[in-house]
C-alpha atoms as a PDB file:
ATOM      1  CA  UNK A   1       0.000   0.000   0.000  1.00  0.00           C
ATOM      2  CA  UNK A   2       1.197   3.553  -1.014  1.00  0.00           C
ATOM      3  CA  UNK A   3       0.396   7.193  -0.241  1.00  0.00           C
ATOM      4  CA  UNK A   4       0.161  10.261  -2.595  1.00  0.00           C
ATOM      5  CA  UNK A   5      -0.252  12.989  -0.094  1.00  0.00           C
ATOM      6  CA  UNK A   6      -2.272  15.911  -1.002  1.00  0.00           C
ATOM      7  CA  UNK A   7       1.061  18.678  -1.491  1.00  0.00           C
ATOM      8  CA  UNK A   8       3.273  17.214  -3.150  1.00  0.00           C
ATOM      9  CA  UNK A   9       5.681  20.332  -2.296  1.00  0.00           C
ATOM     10  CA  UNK A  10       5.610  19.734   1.384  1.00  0.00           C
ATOM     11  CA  UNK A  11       4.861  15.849   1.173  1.00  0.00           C
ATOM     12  CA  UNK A  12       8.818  15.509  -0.330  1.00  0.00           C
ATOM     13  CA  UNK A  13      11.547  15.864   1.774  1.00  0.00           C
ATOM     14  CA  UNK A  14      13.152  19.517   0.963  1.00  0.00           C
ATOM     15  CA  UNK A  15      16.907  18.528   1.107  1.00  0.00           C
ATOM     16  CA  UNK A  16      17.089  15.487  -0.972  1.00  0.00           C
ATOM     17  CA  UNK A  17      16.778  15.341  -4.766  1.00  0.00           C
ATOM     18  CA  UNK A  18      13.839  14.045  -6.462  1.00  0.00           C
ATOM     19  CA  UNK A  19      16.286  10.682  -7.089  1.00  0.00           C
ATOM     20  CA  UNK A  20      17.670  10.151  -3.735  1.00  0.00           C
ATOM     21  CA  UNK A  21      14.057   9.982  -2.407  1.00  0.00           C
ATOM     22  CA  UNK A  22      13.076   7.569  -4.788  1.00  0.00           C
ATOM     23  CA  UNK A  23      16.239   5.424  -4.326  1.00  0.00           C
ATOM     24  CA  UNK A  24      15.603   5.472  -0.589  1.00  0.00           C
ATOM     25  CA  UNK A  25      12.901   3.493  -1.307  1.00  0.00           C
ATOM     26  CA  UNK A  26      14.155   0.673  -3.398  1.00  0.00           C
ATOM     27  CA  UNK A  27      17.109   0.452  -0.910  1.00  0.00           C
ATOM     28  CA  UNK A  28      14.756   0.410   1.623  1.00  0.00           C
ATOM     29  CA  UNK A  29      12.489  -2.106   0.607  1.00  0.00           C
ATOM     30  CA  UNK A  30      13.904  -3.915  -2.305  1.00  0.00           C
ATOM     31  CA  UNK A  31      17.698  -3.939  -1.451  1.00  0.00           C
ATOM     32  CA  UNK A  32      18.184  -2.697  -4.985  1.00  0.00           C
ATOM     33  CA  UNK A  33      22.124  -3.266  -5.161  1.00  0.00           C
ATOM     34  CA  UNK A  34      23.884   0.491  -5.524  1.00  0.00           C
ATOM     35  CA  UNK A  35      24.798   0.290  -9.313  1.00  0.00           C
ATOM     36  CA  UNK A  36      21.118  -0.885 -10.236  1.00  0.00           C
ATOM     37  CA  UNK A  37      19.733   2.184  -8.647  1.00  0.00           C
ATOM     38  CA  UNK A  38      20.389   4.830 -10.608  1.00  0.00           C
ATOM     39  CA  UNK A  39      18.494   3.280 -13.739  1.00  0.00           C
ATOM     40  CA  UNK A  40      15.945   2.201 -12.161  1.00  0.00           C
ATOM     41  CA  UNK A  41      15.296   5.499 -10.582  1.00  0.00           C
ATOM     42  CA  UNK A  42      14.966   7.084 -14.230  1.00  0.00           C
ATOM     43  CA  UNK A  43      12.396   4.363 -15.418  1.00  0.00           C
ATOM     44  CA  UNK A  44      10.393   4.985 -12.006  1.00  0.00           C
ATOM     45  CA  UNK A  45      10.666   8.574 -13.184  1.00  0.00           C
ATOM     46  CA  UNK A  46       9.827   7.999 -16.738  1.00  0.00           C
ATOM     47  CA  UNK A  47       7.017   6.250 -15.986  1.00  0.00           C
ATOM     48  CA  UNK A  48       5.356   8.238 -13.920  1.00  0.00           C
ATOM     49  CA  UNK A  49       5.372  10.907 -17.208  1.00  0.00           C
ATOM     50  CA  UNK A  50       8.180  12.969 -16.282  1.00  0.00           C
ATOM     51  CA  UNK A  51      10.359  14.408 -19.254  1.00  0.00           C
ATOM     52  CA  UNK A  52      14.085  14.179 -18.898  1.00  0.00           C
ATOM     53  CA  UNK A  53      14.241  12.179 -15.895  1.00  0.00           C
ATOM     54  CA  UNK A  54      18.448  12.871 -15.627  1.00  0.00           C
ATOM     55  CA  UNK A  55      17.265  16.208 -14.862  1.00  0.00           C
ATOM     56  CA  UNK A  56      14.332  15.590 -12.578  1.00  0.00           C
ATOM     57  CA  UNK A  57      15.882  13.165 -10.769  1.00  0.00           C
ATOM     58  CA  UNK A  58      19.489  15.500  -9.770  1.00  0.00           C
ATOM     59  CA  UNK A  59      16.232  18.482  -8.896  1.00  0.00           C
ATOM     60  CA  UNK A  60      15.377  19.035  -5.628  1.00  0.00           C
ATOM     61  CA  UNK A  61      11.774  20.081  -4.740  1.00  0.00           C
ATOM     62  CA  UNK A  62      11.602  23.766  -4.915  1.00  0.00           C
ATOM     63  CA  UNK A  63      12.938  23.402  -8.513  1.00  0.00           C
ATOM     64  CA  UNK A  64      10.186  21.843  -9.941  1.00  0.00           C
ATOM     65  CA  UNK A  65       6.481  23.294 -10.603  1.00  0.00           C
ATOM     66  CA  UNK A  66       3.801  21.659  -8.307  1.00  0.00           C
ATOM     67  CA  UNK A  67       2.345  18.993 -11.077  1.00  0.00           C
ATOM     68  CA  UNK A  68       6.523  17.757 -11.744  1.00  0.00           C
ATOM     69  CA  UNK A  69       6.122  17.337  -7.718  1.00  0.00           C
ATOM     70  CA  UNK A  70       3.226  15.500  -8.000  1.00  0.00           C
ATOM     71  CA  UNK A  71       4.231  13.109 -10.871  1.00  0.00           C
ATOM     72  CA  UNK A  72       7.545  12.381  -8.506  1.00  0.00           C
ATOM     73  CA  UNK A  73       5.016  11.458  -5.951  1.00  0.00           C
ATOM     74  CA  UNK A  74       3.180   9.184  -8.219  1.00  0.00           C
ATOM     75  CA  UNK A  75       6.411   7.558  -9.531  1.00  0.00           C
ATOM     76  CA  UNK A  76       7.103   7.116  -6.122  1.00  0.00           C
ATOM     77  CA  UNK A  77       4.135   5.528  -4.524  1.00  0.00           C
ATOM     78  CA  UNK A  78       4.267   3.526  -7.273  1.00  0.00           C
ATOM     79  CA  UNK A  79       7.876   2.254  -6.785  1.00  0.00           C
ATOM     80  CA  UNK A  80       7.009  -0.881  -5.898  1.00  0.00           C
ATOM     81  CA  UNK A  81       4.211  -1.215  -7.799  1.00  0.00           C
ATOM     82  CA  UNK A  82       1.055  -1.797  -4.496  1.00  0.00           C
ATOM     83  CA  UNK A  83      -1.746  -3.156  -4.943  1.00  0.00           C
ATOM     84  CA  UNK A  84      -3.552  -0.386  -3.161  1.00  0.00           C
ATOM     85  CA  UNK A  85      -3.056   3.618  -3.133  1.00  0.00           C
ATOM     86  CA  UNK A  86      -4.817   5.905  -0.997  1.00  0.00           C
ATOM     87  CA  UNK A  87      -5.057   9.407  -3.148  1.00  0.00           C
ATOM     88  CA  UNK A  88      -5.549  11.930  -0.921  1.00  0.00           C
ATOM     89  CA  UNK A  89      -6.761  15.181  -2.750  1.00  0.00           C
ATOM     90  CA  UNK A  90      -3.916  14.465  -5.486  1.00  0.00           C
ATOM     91  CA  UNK A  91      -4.879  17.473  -7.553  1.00  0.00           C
ATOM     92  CA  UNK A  92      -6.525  20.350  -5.454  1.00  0.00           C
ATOM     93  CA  UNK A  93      -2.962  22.508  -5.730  1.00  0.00           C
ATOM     94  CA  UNK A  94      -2.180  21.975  -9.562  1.00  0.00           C
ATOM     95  CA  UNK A  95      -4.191  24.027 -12.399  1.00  0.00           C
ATOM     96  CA  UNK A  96      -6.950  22.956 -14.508  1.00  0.00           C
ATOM     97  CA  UNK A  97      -4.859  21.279 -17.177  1.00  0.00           C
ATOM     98  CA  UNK A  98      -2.050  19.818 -15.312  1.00  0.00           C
ATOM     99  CA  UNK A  99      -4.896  18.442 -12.558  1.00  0.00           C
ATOM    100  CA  UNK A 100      -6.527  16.527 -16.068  1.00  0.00           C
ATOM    101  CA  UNK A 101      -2.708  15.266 -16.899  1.00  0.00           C
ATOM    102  CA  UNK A 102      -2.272  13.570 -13.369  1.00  0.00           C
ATOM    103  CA  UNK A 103      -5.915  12.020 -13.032  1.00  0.00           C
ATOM    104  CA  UNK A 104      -5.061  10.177 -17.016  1.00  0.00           C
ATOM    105  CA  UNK A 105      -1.947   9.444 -15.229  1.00  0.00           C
ATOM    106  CA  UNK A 106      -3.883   7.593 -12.283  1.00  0.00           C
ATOM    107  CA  UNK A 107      -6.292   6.309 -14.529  1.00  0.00           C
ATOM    108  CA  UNK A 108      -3.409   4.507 -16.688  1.00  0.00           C
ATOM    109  CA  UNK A 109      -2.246   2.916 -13.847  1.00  0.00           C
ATOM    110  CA  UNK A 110      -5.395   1.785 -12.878  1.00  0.00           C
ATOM    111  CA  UNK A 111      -5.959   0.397 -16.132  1.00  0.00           C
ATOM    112  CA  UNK A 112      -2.688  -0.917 -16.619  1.00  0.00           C
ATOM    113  CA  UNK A 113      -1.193  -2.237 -13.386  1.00  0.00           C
ATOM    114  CA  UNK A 114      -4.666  -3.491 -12.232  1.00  0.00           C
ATOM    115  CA  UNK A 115      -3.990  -1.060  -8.889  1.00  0.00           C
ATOM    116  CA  UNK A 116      -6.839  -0.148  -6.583  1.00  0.00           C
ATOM    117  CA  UNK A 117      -7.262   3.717  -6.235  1.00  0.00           C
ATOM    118  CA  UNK A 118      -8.792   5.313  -2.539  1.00  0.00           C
ATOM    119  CA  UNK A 119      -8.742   8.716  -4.113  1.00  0.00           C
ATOM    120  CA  UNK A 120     -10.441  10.925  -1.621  1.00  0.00           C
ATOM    121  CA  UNK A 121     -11.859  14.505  -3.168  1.00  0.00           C
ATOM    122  CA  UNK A 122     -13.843  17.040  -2.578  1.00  0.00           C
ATOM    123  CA  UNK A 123     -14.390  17.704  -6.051  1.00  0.00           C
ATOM    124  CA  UNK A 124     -17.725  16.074  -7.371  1.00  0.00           C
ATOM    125  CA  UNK A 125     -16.516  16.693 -11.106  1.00  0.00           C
ATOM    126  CA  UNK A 126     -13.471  13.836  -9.646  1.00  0.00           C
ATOM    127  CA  UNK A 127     -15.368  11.432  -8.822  1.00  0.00           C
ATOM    128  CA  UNK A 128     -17.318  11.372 -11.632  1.00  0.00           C
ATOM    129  CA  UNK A 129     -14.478  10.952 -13.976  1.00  0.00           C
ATOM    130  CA  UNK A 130     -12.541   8.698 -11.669  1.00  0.00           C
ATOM    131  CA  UNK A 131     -14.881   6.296  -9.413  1.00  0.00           C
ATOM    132  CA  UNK A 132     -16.703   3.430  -9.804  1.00  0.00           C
ATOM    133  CA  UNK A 133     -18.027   2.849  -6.242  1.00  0.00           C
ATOM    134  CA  UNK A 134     -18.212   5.930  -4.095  1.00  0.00           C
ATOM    135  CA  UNK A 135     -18.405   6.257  -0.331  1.00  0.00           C
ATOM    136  CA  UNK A 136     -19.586  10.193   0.933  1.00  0.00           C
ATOM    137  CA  UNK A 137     -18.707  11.183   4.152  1.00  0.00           C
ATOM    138  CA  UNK A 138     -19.810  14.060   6.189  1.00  0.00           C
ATOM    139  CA  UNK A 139     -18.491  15.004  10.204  1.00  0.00           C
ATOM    140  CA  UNK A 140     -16.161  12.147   9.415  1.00  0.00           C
ATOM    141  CA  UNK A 141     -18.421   9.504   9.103  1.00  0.00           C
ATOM    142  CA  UNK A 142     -19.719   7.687   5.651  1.00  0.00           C
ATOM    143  CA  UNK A 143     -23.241   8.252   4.992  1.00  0.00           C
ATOM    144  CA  UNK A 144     -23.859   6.623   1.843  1.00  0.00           C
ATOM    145  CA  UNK A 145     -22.274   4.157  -0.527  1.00  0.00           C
ATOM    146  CA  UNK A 146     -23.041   2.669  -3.482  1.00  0.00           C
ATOM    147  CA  UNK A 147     -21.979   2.692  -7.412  1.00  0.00           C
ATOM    148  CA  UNK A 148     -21.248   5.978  -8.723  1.00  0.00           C
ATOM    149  CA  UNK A 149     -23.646   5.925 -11.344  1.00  0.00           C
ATOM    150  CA  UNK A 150     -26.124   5.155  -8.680  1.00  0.00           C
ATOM    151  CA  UNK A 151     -25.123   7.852  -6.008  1.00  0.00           C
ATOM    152  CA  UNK A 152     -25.359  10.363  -9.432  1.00  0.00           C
ATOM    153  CA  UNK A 153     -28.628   9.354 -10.419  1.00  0.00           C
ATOM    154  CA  UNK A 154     -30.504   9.082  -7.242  1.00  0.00           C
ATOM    155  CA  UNK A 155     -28.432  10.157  -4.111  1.00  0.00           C
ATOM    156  CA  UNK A 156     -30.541   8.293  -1.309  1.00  0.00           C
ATOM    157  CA  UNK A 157     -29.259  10.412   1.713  1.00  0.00           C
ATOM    158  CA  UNK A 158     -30.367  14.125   2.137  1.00  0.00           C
ATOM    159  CA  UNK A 159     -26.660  15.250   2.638  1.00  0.00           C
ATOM    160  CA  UNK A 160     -25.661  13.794  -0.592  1.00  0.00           C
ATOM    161  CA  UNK A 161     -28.963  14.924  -2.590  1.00  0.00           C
ATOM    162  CA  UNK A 162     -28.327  18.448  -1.385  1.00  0.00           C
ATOM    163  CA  UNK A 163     -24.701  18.285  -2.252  1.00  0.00           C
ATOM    164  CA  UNK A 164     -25.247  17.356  -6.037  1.00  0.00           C
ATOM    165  CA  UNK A 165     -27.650  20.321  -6.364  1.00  0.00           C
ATOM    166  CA  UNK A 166     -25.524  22.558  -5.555  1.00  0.00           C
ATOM    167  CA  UNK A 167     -23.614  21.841  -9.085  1.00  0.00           C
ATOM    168  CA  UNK A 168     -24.707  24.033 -12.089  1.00  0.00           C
ATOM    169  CA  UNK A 169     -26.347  22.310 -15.139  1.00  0.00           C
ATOM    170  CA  UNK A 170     -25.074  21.042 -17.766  1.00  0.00           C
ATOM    171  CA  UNK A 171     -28.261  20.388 -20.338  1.00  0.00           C
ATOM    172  CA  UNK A 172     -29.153  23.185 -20.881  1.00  0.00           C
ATOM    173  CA  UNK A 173     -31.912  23.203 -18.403  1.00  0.00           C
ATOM    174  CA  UNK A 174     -31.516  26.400 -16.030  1.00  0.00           C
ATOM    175  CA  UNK A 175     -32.397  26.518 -11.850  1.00  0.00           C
ATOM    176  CA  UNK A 176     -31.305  28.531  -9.498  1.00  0.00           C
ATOM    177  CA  UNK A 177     -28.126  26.968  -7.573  1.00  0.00           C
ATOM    178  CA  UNK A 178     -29.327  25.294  -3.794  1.00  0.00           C
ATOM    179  CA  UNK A 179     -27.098  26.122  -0.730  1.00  0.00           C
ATOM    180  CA  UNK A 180     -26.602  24.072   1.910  1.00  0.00           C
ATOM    181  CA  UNK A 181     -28.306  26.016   4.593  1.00  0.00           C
ATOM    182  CA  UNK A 182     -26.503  25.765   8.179  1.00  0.00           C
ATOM    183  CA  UNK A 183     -22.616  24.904   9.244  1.00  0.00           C
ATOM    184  CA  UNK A 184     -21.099  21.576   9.542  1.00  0.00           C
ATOM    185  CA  UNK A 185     -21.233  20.234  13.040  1.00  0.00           C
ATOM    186  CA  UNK A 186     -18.555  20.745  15.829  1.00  0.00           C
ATOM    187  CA  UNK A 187     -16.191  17.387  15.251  1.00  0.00           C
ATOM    188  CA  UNK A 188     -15.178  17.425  18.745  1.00  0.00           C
ATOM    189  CA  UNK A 189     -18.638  17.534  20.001  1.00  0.00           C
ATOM    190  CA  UNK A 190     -20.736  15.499  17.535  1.00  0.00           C
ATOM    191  CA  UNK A 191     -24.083  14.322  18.991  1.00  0.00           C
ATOM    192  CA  UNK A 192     -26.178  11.421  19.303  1.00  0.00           C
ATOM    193  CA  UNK A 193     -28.255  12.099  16.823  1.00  0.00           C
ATOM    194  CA  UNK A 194     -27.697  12.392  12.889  1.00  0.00           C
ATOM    195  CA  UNK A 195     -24.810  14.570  12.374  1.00  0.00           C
ATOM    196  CA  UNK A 196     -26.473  16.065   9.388  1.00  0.00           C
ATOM    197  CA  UNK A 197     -30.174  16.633  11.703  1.00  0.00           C
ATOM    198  CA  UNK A 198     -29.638  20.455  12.191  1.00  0.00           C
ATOM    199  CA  UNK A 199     -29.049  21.499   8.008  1.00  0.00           C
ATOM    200  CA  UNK A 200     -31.654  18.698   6.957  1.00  0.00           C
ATOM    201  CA  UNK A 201     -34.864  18.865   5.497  1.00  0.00           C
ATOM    202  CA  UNK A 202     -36.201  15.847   5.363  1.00  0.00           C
ATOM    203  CA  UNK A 203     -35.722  15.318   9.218  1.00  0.00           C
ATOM    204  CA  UNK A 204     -38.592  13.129  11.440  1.00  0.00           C
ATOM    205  CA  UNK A 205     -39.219  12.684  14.929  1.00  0.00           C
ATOM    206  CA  UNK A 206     -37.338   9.548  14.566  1.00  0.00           C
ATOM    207  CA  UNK A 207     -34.252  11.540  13.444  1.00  0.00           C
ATOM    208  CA  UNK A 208     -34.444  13.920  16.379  1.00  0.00           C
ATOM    209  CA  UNK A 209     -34.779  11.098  19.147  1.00  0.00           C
ATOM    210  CA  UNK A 210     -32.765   8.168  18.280  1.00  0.00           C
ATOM    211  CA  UNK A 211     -28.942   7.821  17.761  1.00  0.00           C
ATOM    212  CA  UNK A 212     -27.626   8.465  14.116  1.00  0.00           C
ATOM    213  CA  UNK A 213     -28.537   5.534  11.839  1.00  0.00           C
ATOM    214  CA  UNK A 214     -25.799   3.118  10.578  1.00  0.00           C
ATOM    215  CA  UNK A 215     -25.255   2.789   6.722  1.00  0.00           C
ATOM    216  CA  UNK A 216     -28.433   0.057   5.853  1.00  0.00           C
ATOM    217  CA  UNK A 217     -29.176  -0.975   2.267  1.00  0.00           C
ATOM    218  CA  UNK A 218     -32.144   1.291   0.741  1.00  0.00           C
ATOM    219  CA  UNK A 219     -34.086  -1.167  -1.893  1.00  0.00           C
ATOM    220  CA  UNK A 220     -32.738  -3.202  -4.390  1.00  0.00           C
ATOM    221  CA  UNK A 221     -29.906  -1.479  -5.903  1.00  0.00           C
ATOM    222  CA  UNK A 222     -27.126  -2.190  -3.980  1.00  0.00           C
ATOM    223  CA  UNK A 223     -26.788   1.365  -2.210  1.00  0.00           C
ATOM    224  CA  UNK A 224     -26.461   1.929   1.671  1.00  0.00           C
ATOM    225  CA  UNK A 225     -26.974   5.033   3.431  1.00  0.00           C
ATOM    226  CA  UNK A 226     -27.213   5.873   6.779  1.00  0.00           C
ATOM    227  CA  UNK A 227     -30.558   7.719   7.107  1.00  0.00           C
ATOM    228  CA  UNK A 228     -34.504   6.940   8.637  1.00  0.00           C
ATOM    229  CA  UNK A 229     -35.848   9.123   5.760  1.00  0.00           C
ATOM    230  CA  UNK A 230     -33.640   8.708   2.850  1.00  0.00           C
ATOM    231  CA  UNK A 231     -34.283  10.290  -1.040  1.00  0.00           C
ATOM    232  CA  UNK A 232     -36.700   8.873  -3.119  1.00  0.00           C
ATOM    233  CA  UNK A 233     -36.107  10.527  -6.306  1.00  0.00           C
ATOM    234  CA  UNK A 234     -33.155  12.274  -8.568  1.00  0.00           C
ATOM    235  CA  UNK A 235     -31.813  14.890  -7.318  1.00  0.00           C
ATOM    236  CA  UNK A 236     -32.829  16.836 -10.829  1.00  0.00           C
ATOM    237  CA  UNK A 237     -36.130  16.020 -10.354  1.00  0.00           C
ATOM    238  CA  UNK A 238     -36.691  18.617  -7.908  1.00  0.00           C
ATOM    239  CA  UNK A 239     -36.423  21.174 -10.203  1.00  0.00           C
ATOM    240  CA  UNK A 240     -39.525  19.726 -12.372  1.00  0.00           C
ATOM    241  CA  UNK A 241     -41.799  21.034 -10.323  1.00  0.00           C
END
């Protein structure tokens, strides 16, 4: 298992080239002997999509842009090529078109190496392009799960629902953008109840006098959310009248 940590500026150590870091870990963990490192180094570079590896790999951090960091991340988590790696907000620091570069990059792997991706986002657009299953959290705990086709279609909890209608339109069909009313809870002083209970509108009696609900499958299709009153419609359809 492997980590690609959200800045990839801060996440490498300052004071050792881009090279040394990544031969740290095959000496750490494959006892690569000392004249084998060096190339192997470059291909771990060139792999992970970086041009002129020579030069990337004698850089140290602050010479490089933020997505060059990134991709030396990536070539690094992927060293030793895991079978699982947790993404945490890989491309909330880089630009539009260098964020696009990185997720193909992922994607590849994926593809490629068969690896398993945690990516965790707070960009819906993401996990659209990336996911196939999807698990949404809010106050640090998961309130609904399912297949991301599924969660886009018809979001079952009201914390998801409301979050996807807060994105603009794409079809041409126009609505006025929904807020979330409220703040998110205190996490150091979460209640018994429904995290979500004080910004919902969907709540019940039930809501407001038993202990938040654990994630429970809702119908047939496979999704769970954690919720006595879940969604039963697209979020879209709201806006049909």
């Amino acid at each position: 298992m492997s980590m690609i940590f959200q800045d990839p500026i801060s996440g490498l150590n300052p004071v050792l080239p881009i090279g040394k870091q990544v031969e740290e870990i095959l000496t750490s963990h494959l006892n690569v002997p000392k004249k084998e490192r060096k190339q192997r180094t470059l291909e771990i570079l060139r792999r992970a999509g970086l041009p002129d590896p020579e030069r990337i790999a004698s850089s140290y951090p602050f010479h490089l842009s933020g997505g060059m960091c990134q991709r030396g991340m990536i070539g690094m988590a992927t060293a030793l090529n895991p079978s699982v790696i947790i993404a945490d907000e890989p491309t909330s620091s880089l630009d539009v078109t260098v964020q696009a570069q990185i997720l193909n990059e992922l994607d590849t792997l994926r593809r490629t190496k068969g690896t398993a991706i945690v990516l965790i986002t707070h960009d819906l657009g993401v996990v659209a392009q990336m996911a196939d299953d999807v698990a949404v959290m809010y106050a640090g705990g998961f309130i609904e799960e399912g297949d991301v086709e599924q969660i886009y279609r018809a979001p079952r909890h009201p914390y998801t629902w409301a979050l996807l209608s807060t994105l603009p339109r794409l079809d041409g069909r126009h609505g006025q953008l929904h807020a979330i009313p409220g703040v998110p809870p205190n996490l150091a002083e979460l209640p018994e109840e429904c995290a979500f209970l004080p910004r919902c509108t969907k709540a019940t009696m039930q809501c407001r006098t038993e202990p938040a609900p654990s994630l429970a499958y809702i119908g047939e299709s496979g999704q769970r959310a954690a919720c006595y009153n879940p969604v039963f419609q697209g979020w879209h359809d709201d806006e049909d009248g």
